[in-house]
Protein backbone atom coordinates (compact mmCIF):
# COMPACT_ATOMS: atom_id res chain seq x y z
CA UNK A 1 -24.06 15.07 -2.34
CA UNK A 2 -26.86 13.12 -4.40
CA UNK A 3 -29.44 14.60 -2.22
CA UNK A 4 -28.28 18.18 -3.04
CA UNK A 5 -28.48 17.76 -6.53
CA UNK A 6 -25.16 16.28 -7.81
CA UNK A 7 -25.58 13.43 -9.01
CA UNK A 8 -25.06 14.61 -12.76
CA UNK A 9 -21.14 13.59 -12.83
CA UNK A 10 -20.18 12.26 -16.16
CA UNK A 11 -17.67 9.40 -16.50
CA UNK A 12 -15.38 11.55 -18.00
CA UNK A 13 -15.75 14.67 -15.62
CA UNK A 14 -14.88 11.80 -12.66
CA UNK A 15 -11.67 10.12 -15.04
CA UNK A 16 -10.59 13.63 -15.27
CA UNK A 17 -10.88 14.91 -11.72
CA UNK A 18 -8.85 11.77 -10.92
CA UNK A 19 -5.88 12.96 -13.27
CA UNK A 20 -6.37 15.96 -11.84
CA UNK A 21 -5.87 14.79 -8.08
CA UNK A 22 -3.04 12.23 -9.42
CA UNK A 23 -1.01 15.76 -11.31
CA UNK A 24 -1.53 17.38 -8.06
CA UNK A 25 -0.15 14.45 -5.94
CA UNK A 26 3.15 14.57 -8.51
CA UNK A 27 3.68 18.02 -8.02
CA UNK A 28 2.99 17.81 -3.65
CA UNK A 29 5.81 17.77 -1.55
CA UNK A 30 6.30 15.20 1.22
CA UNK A 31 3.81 17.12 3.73
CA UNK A 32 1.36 17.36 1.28
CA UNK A 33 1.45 13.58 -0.26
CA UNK A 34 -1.36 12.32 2.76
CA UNK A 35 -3.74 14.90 1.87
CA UNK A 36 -3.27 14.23 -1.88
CA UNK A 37 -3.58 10.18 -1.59
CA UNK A 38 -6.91 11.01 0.10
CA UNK A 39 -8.21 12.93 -2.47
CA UNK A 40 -7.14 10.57 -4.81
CA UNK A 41 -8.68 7.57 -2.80
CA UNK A 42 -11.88 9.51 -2.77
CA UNK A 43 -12.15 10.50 -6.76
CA UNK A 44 -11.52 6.57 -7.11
CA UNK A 45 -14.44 5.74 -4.78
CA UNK A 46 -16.26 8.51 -6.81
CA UNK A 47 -15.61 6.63 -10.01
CA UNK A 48 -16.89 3.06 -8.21
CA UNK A 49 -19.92 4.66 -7.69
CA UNK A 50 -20.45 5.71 -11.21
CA UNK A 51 -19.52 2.42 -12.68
CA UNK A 52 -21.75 0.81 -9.73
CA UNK A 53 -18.97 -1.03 -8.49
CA UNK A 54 -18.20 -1.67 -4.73
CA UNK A 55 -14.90 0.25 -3.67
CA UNK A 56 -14.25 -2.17 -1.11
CA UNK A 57 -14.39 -5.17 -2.84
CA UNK A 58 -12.53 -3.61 -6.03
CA UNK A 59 -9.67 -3.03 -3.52
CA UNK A 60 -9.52 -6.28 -2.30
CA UNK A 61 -9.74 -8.15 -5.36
CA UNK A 62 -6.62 -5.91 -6.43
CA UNK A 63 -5.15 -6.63 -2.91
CA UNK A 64 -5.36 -10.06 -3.85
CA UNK A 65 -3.70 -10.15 -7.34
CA UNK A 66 -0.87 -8.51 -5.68
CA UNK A 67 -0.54 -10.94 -3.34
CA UNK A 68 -0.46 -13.49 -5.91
CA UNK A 69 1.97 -11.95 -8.29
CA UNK A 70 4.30 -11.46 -5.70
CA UNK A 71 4.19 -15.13 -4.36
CA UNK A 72 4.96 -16.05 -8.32
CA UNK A 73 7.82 -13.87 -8.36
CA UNK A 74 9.10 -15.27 -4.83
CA UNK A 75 8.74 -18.97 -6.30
CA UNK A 76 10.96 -17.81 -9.38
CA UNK A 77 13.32 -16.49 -7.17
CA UNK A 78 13.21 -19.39 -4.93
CA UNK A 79 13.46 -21.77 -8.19
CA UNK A 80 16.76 -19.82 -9.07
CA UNK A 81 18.29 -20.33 -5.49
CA UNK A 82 16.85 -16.62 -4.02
CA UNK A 83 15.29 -14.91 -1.93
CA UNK A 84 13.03 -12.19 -3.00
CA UNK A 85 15.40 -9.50 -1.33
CA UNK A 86 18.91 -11.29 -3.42
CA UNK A 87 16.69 -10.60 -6.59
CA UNK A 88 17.80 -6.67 -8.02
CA UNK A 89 15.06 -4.50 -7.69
CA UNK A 90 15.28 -3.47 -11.42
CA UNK A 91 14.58 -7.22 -12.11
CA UNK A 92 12.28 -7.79 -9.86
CA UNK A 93 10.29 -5.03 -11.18
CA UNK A 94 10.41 -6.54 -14.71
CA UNK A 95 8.74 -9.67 -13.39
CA UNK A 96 6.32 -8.17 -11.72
CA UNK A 97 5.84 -6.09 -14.82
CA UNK A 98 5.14 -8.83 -17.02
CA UNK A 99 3.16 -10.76 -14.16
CA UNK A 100 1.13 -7.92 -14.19
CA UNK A 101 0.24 -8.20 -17.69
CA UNK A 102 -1.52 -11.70 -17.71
């Protein structure tokens, strides 16, 4: 697409295609949702390449925080006598939530 002349996307025309796709994804029914996600995967990769970031290695690094925050909340389940899946999913969620955060 460069190499036919369109390289002129803006920031904020990319941010805003991406709430576009992300709208359209919330209004898609089930059969739709695959197509959707792709588009949506692609406007992110779009944005990487604005902000001269590497996709790949953005995903993994957020791959990896997951993984992380998940093992915390599995070793404060497992310091209150748990399992992850004895935890309620609302509070699970919550310390995920404020996992997140840090």
């Amino acid at each position: 697409a460069v190499n036919a002349g369109l390289s002129g996307v803006t920031k904020e025309f990319a941010i805003e295609n991406l709430k576009a796709r992300v709208a359209e994804l919330e209004m898609s029914n089930d059969d739709e949702a695959e197509k959707k996600i792709g588009e949506i995967l692609f406007a992110c990769c779009n944005l990487s390449n604005i902000y001269k970031k590497e996709s790949e290695k953005s995903l993994t690094m957020a791959i990896n925080r997951f993984i992380m925050q998940f093992r915390e909340m599995e070793d404060k389940a497992r310091a209150e006598g748990k399992t992850i899946d004895q935890v309620p999913q609302e509070e699970a969620l919550k310390l995920f939530a404020a996992k997140k955060g840090d």
